[in-house]
Protein backbone atom coordinates (compact mmCIF):
# COMPACT_ATOMS: atom_id res chain seq x y z
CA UNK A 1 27.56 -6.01 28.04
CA UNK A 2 23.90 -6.20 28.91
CA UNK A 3 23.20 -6.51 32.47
CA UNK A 4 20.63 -8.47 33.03
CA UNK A 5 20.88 -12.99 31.74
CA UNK A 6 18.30 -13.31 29.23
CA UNK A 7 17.66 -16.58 27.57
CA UNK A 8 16.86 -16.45 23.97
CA UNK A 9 15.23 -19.23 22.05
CA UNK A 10 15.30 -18.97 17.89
CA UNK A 11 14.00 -21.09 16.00
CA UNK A 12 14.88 -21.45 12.06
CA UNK A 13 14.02 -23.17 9.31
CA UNK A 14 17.94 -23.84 8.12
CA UNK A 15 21.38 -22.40 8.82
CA UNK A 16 22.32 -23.54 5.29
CA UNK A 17 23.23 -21.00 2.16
CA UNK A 18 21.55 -17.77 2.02
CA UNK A 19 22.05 -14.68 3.77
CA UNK A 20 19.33 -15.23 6.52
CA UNK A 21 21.12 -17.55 8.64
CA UNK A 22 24.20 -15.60 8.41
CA UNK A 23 22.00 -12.80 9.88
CA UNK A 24 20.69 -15.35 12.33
CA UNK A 25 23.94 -16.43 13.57
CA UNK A 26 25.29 -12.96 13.69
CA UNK A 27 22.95 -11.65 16.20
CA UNK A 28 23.35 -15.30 18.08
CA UNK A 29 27.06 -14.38 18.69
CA UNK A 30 26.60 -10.32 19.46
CA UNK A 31 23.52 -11.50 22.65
CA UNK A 32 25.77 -14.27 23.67
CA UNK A 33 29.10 -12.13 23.76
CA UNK A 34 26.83 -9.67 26.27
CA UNK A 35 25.89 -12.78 28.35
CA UNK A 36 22.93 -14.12 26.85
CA UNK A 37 21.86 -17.84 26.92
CA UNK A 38 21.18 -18.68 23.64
CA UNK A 39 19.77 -21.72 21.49
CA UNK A 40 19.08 -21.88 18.26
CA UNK A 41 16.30 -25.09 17.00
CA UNK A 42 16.83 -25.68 13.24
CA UNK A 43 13.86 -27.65 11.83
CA UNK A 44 16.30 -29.29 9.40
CA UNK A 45 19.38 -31.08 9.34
CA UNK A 46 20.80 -28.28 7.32
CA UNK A 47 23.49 -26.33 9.70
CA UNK A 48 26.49 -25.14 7.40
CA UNK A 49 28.41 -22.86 9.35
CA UNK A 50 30.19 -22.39 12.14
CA UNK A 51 28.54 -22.11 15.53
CA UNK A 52 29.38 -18.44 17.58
CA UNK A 53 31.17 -19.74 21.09
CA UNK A 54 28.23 -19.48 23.96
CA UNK A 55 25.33 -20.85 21.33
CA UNK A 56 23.54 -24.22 21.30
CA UNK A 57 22.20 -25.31 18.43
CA UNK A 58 19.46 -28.63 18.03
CA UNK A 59 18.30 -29.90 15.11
CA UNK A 60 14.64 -31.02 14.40
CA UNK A 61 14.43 -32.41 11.31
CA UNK A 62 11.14 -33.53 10.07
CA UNK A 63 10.18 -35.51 6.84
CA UNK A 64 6.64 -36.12 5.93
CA UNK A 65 6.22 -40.04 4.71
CA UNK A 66 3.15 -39.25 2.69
CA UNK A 67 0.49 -37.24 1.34
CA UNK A 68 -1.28 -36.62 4.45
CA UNK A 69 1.70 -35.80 6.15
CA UNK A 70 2.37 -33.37 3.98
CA UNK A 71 -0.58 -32.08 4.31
CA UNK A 72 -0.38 -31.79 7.73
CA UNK A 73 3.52 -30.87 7.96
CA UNK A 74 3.10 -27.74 9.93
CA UNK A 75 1.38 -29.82 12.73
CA UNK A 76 2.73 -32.44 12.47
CA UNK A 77 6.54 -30.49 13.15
CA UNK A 78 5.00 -28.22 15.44
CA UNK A 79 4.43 -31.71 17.54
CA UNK A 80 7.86 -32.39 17.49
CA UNK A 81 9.26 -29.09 18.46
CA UNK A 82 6.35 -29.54 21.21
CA UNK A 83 7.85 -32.94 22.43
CA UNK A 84 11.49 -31.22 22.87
CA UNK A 85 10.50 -28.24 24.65
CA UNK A 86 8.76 -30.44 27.42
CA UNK A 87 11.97 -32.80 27.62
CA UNK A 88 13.67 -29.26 27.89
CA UNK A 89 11.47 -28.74 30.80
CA UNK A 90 12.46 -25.34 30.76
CA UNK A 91 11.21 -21.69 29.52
CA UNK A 92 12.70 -19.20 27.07
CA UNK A 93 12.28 -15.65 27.96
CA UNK A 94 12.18 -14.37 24.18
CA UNK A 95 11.23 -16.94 21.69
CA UNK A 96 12.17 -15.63 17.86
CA UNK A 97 11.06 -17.52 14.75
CA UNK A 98 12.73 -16.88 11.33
CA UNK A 99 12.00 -17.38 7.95
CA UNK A 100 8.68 -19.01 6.38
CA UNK A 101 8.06 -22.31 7.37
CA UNK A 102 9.22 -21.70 11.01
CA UNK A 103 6.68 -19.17 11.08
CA UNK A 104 3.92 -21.75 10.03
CA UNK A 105 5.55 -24.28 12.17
CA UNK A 106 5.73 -22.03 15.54
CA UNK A 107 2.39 -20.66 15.26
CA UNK A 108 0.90 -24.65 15.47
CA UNK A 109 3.20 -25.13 18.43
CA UNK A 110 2.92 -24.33 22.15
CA UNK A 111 4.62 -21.20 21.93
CA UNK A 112 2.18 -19.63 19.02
CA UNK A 113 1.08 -16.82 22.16
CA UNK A 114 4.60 -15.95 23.05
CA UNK A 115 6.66 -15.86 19.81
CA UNK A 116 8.17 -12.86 17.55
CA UNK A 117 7.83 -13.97 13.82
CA UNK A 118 11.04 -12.38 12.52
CA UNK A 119 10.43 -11.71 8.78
CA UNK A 120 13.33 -11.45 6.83
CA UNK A 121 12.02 -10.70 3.24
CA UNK A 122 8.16 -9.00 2.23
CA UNK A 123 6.15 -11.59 2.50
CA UNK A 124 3.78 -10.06 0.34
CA UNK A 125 6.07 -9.79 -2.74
CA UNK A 126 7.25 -13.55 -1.86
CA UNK A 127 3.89 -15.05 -1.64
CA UNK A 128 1.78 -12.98 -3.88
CA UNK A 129 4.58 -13.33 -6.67
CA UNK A 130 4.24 -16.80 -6.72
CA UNK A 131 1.56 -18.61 -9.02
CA UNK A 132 -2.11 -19.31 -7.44
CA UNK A 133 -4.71 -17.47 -6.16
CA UNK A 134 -4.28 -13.54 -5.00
CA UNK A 135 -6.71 -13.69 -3.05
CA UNK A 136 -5.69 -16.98 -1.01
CA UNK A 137 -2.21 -15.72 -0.47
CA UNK A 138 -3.35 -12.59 0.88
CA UNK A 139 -5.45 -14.14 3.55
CA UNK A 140 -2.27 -16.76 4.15
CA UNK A 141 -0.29 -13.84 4.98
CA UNK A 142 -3.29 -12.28 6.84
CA UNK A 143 -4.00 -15.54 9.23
CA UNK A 144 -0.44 -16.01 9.88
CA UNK A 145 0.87 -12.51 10.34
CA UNK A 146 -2.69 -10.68 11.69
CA UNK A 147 -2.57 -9.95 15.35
CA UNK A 148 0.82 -11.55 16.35
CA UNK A 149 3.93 -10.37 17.57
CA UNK A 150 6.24 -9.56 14.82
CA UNK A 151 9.71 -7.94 13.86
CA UNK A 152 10.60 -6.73 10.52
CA UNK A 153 14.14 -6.33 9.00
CA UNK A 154 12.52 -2.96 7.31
CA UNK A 155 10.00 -0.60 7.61
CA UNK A 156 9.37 -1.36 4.29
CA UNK A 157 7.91 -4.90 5.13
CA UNK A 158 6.06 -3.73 8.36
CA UNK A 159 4.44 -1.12 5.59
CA UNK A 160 3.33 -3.97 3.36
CA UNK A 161 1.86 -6.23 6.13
CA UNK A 162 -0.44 -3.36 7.32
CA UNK A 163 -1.70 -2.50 3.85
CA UNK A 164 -2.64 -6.42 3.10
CA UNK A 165 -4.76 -6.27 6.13
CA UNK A 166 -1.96 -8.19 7.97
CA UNK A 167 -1.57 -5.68 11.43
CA UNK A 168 0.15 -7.24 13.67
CA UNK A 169 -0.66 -7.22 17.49
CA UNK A 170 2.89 -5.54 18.31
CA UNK A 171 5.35 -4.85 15.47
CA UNK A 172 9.23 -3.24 16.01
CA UNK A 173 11.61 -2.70 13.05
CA UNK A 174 15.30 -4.40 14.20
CA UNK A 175 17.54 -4.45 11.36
CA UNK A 176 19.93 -6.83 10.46
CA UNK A 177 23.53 -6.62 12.24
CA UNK A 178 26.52 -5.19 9.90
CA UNK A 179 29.75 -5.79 11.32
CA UNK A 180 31.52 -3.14 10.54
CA UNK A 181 34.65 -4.27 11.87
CA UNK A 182 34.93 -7.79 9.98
CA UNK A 183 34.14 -6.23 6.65
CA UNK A 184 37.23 -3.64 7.18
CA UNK A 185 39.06 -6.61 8.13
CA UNK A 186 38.47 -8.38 4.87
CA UNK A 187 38.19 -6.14 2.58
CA UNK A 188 41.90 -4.77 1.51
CA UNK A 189 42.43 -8.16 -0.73
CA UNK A 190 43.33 -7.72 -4.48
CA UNK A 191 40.66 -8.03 -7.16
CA UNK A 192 41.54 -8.94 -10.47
CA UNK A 193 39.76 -6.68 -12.38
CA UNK A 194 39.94 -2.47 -12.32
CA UNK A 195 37.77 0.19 -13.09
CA UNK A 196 33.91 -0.76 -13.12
CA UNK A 197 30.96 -0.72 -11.10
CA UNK A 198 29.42 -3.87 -9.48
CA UNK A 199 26.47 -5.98 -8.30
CA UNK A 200 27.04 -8.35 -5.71
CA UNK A 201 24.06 -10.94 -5.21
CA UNK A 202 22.16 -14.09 -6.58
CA UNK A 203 21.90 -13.73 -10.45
CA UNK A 204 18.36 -14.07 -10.58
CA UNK A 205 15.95 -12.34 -13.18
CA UNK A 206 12.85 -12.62 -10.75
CA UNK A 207 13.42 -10.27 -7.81
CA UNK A 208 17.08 -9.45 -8.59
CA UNK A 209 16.21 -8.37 -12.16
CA UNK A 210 19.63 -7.87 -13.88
CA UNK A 211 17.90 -7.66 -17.11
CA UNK A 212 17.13 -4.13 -15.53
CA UNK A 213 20.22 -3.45 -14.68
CA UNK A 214 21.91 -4.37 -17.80
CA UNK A 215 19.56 -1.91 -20.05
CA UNK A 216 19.81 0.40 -17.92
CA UNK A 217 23.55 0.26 -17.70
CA UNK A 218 24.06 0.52 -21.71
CA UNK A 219 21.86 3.48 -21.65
CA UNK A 220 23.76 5.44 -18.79
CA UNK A 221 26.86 5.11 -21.34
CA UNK A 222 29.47 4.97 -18.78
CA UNK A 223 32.94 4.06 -19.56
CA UNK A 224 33.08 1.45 -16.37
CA UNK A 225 32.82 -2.42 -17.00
CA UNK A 226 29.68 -3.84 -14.93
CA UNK A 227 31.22 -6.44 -12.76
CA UNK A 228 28.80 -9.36 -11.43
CA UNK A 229 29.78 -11.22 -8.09
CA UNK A 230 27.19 -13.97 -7.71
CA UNK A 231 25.57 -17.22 -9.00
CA UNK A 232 22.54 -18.04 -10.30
CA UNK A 233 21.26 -17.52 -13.93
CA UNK A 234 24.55 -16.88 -15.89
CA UNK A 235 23.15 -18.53 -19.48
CA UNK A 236 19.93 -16.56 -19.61
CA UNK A 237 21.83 -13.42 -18.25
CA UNK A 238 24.89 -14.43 -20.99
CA UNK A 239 22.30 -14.22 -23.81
CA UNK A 240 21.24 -10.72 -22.66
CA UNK A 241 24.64 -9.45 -22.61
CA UNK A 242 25.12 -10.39 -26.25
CA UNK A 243 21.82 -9.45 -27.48
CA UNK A 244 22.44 -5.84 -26.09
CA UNK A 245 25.70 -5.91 -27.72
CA UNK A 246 28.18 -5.56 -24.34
CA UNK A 247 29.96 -9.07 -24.14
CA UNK A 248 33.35 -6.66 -23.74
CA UNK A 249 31.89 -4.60 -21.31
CA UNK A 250 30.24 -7.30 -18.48
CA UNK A 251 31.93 -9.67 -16.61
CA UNK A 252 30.64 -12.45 -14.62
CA UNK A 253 32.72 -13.77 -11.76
CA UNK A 254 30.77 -16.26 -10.28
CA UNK A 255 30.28 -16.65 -6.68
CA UNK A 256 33.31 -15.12 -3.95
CA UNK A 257 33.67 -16.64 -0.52
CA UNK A 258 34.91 -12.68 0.00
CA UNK A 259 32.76 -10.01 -1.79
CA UNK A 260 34.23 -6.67 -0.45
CA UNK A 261 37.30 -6.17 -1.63
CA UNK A 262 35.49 -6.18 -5.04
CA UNK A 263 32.68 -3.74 -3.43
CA UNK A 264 35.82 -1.79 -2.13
CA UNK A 265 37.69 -1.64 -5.42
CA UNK A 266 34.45 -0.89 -7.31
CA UNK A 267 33.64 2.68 -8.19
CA UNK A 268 29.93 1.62 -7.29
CA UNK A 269 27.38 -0.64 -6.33
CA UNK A 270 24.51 -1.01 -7.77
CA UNK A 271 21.16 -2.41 -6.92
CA UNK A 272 17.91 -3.06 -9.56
CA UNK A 273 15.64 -5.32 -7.32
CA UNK A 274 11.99 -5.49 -7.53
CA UNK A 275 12.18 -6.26 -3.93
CA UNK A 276 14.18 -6.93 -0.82
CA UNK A 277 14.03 -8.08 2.89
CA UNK A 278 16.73 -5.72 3.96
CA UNK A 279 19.80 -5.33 1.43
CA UNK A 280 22.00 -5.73 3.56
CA UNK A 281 24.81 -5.43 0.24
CA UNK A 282 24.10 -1.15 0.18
CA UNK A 283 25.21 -1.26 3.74
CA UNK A 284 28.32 -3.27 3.17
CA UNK A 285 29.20 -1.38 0.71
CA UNK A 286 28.57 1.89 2.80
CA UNK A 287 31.30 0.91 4.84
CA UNK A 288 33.58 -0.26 1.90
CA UNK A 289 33.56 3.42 1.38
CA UNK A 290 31.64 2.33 -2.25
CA UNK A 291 28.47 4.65 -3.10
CA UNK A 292 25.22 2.88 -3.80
CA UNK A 293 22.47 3.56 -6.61
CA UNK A 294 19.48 1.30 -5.35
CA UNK A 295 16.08 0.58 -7.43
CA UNK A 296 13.56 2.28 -4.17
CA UNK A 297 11.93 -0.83 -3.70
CA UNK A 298 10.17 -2.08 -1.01
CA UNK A 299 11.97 -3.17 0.97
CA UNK A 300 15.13 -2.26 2.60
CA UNK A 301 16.98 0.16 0.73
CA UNK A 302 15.31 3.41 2.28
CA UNK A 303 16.21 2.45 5.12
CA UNK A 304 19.99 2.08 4.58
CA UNK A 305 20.26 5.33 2.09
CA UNK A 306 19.00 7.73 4.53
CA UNK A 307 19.75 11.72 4.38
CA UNK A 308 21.72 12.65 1.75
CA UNK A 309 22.07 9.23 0.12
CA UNK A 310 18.24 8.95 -0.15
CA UNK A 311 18.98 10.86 -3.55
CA UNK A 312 20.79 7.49 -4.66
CA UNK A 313 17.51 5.72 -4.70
CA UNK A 314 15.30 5.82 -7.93
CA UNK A 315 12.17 4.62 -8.97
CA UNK A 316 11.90 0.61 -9.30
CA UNK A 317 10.60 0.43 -13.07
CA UNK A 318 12.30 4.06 -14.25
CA UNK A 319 15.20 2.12 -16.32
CA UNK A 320 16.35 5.65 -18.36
CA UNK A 321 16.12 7.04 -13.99
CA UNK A 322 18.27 4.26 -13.08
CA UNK A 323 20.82 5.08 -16.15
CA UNK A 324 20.67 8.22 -15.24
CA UNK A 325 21.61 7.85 -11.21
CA UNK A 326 24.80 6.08 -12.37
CA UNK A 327 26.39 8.62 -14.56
CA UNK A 328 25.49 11.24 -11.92
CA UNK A 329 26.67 9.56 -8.84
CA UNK A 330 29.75 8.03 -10.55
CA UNK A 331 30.36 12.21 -11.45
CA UNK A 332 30.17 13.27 -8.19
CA UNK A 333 30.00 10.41 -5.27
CA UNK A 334 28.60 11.24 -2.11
CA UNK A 335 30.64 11.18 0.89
CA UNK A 336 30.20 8.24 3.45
CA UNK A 337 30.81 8.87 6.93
CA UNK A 338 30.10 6.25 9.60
CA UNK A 339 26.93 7.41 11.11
CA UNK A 340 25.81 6.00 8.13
CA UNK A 341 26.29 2.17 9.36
CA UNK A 342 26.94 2.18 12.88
CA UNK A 343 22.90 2.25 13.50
CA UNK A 344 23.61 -1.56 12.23
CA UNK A 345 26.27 -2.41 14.24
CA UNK A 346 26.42 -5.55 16.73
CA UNK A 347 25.85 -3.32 19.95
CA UNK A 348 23.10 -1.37 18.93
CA UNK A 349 20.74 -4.33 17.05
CA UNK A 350 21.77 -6.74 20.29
CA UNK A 351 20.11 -3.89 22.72
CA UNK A 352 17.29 -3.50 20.20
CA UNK A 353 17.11 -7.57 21.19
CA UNK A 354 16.89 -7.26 24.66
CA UNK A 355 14.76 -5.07 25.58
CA UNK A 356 12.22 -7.67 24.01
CA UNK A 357 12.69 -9.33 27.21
CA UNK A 358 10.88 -6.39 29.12
């Protein structure tokens, strides 16, 4: 329990699907179970989960009616989180933006000076991965990011901010919370499958890249089926399977309301992203007792395989690296003790909140 009654303020563009506002609403419930006054402003109407006791939530929705609106959208919602605050008639002492469009929409808005811009994935593999101009997304990120107050999830993202020209005026790495406790609790339930190795995440060739992972995994040779726990693109990822000749050896389950009792009753987890925000999956599975192999992408993964696990990473494009990593880790796993996770637990990211507020 902190000591002193801080009132937090975060403002998001959802709490809908997606593993931000589960982070979001994590770290809502850990400041307000040490005393904290918190409120969460959604600038949609899109809240799909359940609220932590001791959090207030508004919604803000905002549709634009035309072209100029659209045009003018960040303004334009900016105005309307404006027009609450002064019916609030009241100050936050931290005020924490997350995710894209919050960012644009905060930084046209009376508390542009005072806000954190919490970015939860590298901007600069979002934007400049996207089609248009390089050079127009770079200064994008540069005029929204440059000279402001800003957390990262990773060092990883802080890293690629400062190399785009992007400094921020103050940055601080807080990862995301990892509740150790409520994965142990769920994570004993049968699975219906035995022996294999797994990937837990959106099915998704851009970013996720399981055509990666799938090459890689015939070449590593091992005898384990490659489980898949996720949605996304199962016909495109389908056709791969049986062009590379392993329709007996992959199996796709689809999407699990509970993931880790198949990361606990996997023999690994693997990772082959271009990129990440955090990754939060290697750290779940850390305390699932599972051993990771992660692509070393920016970013995320180096800093959850730290120490001795750093020799779990490999490099992002190294597919016959990759193939190799799995036979060798699945030959002799590395052991996982909790100092490896508690860094992320509830406690420690809440203080890492708090002492914003000095």
């Amino acid at each position: 329990m902190s000591g002193n009654n801080t009132s937090f303020l975060f403002v998001s563009d959802h709490l809908g699907g997606g593993g931000a506002p589960i982070s979001i609403l994590n770290l809502a419930k850990a400041l307000a179970g040490r005393g904290h006054e918190i409120t969460i402003a959604v600038l949609s109407d899109k809240v799909w989960h359940d609220i932590p006791e001791g959090v207030t939530v508004k919604t803000l929705p905002f549709q634009y009616a035309n072209a100029w609106q659209k045009l003018r959208r960040f303004r334009l919602h900016a105005e309307k989180l404006d027009a609450w605050l002064r019916d609030e008639a009241r100050t936050y002492d931290v005020v924490i933006a997350n995710l894209y469009y919050a960012h644009r929409v905060v930084t046209e808005s009376s508390l542009a000076a005072r806000a954190w811009l919490c970015i939860r994935t590298d901007p600069t593999e979002a934007l400049l991965g996207k089609r248009g101009s390089r050079a127009r997304a770079v200064r994008k990120i540069r005029r929204l990011y440059g000279g402001r107050r800003v957390i990262a999830i990773s060092h990883g993202i802080l890293a690629s901010l400062n190399a785009y020209g992007a400094t921020p005026a103050h940055g601080e790495v807080i990862h995301n919370i990892i509740d150790a406790d409520d994965i142990e609790r769920r994570m004993h339930q049968y699975v219906e499958v035995s022996d294999y190795i797994v990937s837990v995440g959106r099915l998704g060739l851009r970013q996720k890249r399981y055509d990666r992972l799938l090459r890689a995994y015939k070449a590593s040779g091992i005898s384990q089926k490659l489980v898949f726990v996720g949605e996304g693109e199962l016909e495109n990822a389908q056709a791969l399977v049986r062009e590379l000749g392993l329709e007996s050896r992959v199996v796709f389950l689809g999407q699990k309301a509970n993931p880790y009792p198949y990361i606990r009753h996997a023999d690994l987890l693997v990772l082959a992203s271009d990129y990440e925000g955090f990754g939060r999956v290697i750290a779940e599975s850390l305390i699932c007792g599972t051993p990771v192999v992660s692509t070393d992408c920016p970013s995320g993964p180096r800093d959850i395989l730290t120490g001795e696990l750093a020799s779990c990473l490999v490099e992002t494009n190294d597919e016959a690296a990759l193939a190799r990593k799995l036979r060798e880790v699945l030959g002799a796993p590395p052991v996982i003790r909790p100092e490896h996770y508690e860094r992320f637990s509830p406690d420690a990211i809440a203080h890492r909140y708090e002492t914003l507020a000095g």
